[in-house]
PDB file of N, CA and C in Angstrom:
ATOM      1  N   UNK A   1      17.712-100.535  33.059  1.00  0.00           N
ATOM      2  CA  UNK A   1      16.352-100.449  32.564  1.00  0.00           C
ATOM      3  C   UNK A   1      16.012 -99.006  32.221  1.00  0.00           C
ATOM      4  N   UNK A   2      14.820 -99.077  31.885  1.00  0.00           N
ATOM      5  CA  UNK A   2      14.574 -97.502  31.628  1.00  0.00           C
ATOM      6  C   UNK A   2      13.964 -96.847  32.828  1.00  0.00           C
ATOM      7  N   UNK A   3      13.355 -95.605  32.780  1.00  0.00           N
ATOM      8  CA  UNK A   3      13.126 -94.857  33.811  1.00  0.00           C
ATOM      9  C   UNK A   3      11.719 -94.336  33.234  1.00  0.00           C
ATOM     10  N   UNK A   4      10.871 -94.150  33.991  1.00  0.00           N
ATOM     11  CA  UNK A   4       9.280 -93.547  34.074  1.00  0.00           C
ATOM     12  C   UNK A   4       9.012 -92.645  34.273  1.00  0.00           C
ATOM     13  N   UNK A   5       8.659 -91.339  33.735  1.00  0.00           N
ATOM     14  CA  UNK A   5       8.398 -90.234  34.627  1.00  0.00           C
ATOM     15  C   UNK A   5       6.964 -90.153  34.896  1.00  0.00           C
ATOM     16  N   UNK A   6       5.949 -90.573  34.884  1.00  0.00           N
ATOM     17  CA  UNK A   6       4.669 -89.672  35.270  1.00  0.00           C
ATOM     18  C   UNK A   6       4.064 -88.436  35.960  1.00  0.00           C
ATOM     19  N   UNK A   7       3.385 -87.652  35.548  1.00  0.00           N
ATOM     20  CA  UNK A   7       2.890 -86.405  35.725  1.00  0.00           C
ATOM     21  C   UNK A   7       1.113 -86.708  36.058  1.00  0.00           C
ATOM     22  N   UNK A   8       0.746 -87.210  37.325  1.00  0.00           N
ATOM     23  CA  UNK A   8      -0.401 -87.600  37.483  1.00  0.00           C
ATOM     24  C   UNK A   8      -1.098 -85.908  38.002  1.00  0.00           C
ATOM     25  N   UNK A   9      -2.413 -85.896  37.769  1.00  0.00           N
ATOM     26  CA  UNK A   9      -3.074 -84.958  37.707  1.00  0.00           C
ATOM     27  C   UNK A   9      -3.187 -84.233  38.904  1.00  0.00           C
ATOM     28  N   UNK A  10      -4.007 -85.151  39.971  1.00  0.00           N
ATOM     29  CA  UNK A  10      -4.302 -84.549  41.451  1.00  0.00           C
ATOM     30  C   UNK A  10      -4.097 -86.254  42.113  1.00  0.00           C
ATOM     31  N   UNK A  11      -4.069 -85.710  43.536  1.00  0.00           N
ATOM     32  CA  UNK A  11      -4.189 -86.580  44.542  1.00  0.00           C
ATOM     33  C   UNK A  11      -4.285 -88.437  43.950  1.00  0.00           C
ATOM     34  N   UNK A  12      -5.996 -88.488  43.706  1.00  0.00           N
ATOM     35  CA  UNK A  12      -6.457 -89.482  43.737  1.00  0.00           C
ATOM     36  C   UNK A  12      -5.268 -90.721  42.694  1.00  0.00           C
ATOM     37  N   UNK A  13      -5.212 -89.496  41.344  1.00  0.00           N
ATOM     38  CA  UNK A  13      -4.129 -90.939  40.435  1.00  0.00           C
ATOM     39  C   UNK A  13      -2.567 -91.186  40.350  1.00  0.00           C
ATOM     40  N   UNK A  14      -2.139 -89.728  41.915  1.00  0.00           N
ATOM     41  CA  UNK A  14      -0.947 -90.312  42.397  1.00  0.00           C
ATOM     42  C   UNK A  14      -1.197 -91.623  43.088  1.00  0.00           C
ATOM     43  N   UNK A  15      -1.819 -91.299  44.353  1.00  0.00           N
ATOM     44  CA  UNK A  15      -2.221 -92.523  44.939  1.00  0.00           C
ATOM     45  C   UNK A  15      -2.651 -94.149  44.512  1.00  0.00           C
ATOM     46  N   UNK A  16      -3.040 -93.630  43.394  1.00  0.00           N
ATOM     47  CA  UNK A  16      -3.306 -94.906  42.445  1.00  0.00           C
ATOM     48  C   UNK A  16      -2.422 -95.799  41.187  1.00  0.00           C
ATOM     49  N   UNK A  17      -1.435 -94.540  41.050  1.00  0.00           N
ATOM     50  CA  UNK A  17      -0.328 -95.231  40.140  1.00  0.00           C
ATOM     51  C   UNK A  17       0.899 -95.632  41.308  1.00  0.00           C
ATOM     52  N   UNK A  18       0.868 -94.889  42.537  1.00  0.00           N
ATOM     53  CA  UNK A  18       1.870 -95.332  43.555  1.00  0.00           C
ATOM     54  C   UNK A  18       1.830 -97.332  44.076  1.00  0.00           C
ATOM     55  N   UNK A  19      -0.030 -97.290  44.139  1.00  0.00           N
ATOM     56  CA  UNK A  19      -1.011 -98.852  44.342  1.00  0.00           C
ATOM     57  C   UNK A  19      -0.218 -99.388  43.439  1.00  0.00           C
ATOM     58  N   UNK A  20      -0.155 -99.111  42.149  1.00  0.00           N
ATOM     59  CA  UNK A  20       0.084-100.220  41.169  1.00  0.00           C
ATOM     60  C   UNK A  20       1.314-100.428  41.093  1.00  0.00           C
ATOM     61  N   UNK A  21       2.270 -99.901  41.408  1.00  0.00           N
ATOM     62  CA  UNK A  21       3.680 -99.731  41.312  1.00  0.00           C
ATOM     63  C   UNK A  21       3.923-100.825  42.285  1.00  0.00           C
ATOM     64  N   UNK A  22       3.628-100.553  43.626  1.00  0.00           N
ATOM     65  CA  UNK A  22       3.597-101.554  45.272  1.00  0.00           C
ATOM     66  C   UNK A  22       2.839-103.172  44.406  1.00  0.00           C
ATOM     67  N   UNK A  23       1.853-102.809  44.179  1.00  0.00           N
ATOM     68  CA  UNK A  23       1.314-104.428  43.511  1.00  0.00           C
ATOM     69  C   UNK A  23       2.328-105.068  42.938  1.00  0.00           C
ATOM     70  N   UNK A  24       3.081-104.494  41.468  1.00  0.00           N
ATOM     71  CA  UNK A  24       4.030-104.976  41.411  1.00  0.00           C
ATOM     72  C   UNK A  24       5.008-104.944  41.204  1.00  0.00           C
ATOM     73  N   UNK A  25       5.340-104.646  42.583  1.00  0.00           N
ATOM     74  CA  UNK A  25       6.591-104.677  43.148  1.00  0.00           C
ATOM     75  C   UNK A  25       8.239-103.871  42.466  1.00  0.00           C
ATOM     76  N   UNK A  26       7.201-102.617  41.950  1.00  0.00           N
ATOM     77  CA  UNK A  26       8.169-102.124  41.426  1.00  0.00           C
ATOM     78  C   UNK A  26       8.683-100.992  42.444  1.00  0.00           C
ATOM     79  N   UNK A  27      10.442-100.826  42.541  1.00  0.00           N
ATOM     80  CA  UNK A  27      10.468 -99.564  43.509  1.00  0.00           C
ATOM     81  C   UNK A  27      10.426 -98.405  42.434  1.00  0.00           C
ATOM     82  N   UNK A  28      10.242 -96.930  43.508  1.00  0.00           N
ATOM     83  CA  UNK A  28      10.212 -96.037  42.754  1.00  0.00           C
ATOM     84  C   UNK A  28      10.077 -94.977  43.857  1.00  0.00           C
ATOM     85  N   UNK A  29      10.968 -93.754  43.033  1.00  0.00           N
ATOM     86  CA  UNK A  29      11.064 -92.462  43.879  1.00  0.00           C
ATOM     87  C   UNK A  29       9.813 -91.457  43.718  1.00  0.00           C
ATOM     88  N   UNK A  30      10.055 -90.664  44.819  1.00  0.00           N
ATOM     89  CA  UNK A  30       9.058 -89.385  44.595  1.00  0.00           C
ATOM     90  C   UNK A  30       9.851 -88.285  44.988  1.00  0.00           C
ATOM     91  N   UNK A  31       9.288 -87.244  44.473  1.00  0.00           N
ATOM     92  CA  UNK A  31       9.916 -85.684  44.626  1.00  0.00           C
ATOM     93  C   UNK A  31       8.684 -84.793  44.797  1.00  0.00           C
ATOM     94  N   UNK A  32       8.728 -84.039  45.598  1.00  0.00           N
ATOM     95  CA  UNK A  32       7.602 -83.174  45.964  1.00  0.00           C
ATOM     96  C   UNK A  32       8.221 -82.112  45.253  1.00  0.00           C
ATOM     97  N   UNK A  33       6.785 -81.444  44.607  1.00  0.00           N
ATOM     98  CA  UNK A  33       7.407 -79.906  43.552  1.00  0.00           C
ATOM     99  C   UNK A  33       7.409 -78.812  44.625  1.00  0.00           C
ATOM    100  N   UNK A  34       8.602 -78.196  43.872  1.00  0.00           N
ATOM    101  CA  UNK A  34       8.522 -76.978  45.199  1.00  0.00           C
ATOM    102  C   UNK A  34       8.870 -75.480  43.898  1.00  0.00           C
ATOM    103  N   UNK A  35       8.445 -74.665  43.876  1.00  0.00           N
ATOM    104  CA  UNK A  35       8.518 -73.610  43.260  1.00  0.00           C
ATOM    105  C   UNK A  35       9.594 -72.568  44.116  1.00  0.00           C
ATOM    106  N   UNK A  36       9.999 -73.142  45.342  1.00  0.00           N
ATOM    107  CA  UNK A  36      10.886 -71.846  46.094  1.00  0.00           C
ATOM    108  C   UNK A  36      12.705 -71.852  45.571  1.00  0.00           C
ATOM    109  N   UNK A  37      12.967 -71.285  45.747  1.00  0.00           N
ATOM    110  CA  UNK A  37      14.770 -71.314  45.656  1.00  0.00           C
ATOM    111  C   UNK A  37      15.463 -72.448  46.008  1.00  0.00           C
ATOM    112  N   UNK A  38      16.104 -73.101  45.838  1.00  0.00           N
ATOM    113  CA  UNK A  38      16.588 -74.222  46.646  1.00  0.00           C
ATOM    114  C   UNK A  38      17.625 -73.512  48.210  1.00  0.00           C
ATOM    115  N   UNK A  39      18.112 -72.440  47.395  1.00  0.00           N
ATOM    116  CA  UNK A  39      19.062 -71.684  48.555  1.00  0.00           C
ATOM    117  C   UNK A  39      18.472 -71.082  49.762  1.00  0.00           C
ATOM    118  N   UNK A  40      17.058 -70.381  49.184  1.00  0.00           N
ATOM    119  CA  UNK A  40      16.399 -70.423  50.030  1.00  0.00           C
ATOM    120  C   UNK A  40      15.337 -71.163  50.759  1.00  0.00           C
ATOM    121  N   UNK A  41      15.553 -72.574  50.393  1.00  0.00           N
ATOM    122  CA  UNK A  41      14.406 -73.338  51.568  1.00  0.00           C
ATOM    123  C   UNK A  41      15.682 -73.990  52.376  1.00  0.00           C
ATOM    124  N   UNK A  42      16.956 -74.105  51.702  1.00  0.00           N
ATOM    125  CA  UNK A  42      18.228 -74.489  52.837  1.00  0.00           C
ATOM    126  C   UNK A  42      17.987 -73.803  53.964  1.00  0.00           C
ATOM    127  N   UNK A  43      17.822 -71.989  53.921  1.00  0.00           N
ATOM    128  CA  UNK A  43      18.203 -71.260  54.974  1.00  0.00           C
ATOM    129  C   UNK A  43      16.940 -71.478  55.998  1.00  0.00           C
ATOM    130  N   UNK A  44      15.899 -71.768  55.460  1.00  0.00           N
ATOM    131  CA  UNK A  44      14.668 -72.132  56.545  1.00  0.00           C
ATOM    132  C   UNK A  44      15.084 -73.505  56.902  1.00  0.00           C
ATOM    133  N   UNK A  45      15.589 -74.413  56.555  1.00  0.00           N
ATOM    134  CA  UNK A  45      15.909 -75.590  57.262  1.00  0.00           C
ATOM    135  C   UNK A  45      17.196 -75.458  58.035  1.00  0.00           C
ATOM    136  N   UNK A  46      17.636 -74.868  58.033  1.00  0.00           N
ATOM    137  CA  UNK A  46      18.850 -74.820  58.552  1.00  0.00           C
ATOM    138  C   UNK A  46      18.242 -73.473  60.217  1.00  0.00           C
ATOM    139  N   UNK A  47      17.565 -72.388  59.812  1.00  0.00           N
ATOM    140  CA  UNK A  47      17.531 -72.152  60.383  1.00  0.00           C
ATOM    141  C   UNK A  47      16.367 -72.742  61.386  1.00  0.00           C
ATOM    142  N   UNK A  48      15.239 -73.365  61.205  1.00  0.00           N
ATOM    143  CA  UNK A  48      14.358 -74.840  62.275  1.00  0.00           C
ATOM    144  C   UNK A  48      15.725 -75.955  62.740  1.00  0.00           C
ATOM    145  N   UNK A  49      16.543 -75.983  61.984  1.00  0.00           N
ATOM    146  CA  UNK A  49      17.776 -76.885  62.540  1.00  0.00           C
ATOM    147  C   UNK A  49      18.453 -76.079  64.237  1.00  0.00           C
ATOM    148  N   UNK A  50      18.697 -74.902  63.871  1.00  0.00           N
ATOM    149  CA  UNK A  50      19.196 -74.113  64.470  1.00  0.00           C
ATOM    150  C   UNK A  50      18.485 -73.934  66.194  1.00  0.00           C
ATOM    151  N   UNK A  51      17.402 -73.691  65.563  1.00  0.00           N
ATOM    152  CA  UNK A  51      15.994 -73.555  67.291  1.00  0.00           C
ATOM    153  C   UNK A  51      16.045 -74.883  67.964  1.00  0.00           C
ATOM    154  N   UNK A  52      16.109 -76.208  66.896  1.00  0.00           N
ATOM    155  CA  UNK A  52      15.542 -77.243  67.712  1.00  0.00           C
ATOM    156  C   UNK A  52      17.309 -77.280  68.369  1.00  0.00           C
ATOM    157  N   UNK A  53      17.901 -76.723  67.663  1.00  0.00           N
ATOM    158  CA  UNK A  53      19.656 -76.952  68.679  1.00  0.00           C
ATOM    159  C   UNK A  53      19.711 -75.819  69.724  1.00  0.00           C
ATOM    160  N   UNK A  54      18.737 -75.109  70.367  1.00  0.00           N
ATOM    161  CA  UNK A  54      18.853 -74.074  70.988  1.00  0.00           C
ATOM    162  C   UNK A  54      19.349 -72.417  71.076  1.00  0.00           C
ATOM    163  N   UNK A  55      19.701 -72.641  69.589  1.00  0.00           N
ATOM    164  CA  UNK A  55      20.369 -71.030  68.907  1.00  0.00           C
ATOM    165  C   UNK A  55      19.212 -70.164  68.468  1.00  0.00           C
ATOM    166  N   UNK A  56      18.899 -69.032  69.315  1.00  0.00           N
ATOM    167  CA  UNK A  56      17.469 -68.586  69.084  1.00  0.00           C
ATOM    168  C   UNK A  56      17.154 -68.037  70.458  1.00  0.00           C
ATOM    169  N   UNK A  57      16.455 -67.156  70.031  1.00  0.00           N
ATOM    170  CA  UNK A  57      16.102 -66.180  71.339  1.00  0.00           C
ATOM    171  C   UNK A  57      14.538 -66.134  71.276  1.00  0.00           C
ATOM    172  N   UNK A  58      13.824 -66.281  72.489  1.00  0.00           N
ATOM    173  CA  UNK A  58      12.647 -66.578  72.429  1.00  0.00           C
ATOM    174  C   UNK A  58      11.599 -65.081  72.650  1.00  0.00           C
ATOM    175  N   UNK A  59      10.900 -63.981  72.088  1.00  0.00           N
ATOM    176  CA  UNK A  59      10.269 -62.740  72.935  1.00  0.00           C
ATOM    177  C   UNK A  59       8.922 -63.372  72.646  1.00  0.00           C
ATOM    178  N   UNK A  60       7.965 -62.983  73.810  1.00  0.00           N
ATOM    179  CA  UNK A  60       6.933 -62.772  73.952  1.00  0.00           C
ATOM    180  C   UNK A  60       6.072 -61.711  73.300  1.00  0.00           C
ATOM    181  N   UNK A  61       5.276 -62.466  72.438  1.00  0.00           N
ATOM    182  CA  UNK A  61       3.903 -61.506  71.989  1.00  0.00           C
ATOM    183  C   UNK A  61       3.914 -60.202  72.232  1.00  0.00           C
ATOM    184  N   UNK A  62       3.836 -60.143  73.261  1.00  0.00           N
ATOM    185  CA  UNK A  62       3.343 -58.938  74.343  1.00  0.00           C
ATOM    186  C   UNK A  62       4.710 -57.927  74.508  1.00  0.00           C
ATOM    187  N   UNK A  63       6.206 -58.385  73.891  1.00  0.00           N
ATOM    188  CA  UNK A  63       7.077 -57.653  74.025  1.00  0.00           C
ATOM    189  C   UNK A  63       7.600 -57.261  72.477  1.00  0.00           C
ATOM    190  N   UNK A  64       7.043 -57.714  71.532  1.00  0.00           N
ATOM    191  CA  UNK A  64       7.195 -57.439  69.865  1.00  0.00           C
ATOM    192  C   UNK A  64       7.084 -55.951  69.825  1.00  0.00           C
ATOM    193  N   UNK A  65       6.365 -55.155  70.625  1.00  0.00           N
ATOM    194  CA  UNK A  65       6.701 -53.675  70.045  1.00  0.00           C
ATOM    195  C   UNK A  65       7.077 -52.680  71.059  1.00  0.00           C
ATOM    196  N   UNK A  66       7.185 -52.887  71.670  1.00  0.00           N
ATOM    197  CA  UNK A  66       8.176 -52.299  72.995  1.00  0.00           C
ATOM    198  C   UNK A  66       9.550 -51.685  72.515  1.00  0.00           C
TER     199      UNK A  66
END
């Protein structure tokens, strides 16, 4: 089949072309726009990957300029 792109304005007529899509019953992807690097939003995910795995050193507020 073919493919759709829409470019809805704000909020309200995403939400509303997403409604009509679900009514009927059509599937369909989304992509959130991101203006950053791709290389660099890897290294911020990777590095929140990293903390929640315990690699990371924790200082206190109160010891940042010491």
């Amino acid at each position: 089949m073919e493919i759709i792109i829409a470019h809805p304005q704000n909020t309200e007529k995403l939400k509303a072309v997403k409604a009509v899509l679900k009514a009927l019953d059509i599937s369909f992807e989304t992509k959130a726009d991101s203006t950053y690097d791709p290389a660099f939003v890897s290294k911020i995910l990777q590095g929140q990957q990293d903390i929640k795995n315990g690699k990371g050193t924790k200082i206190k507020v109160q010891n940042l300029w010491k």
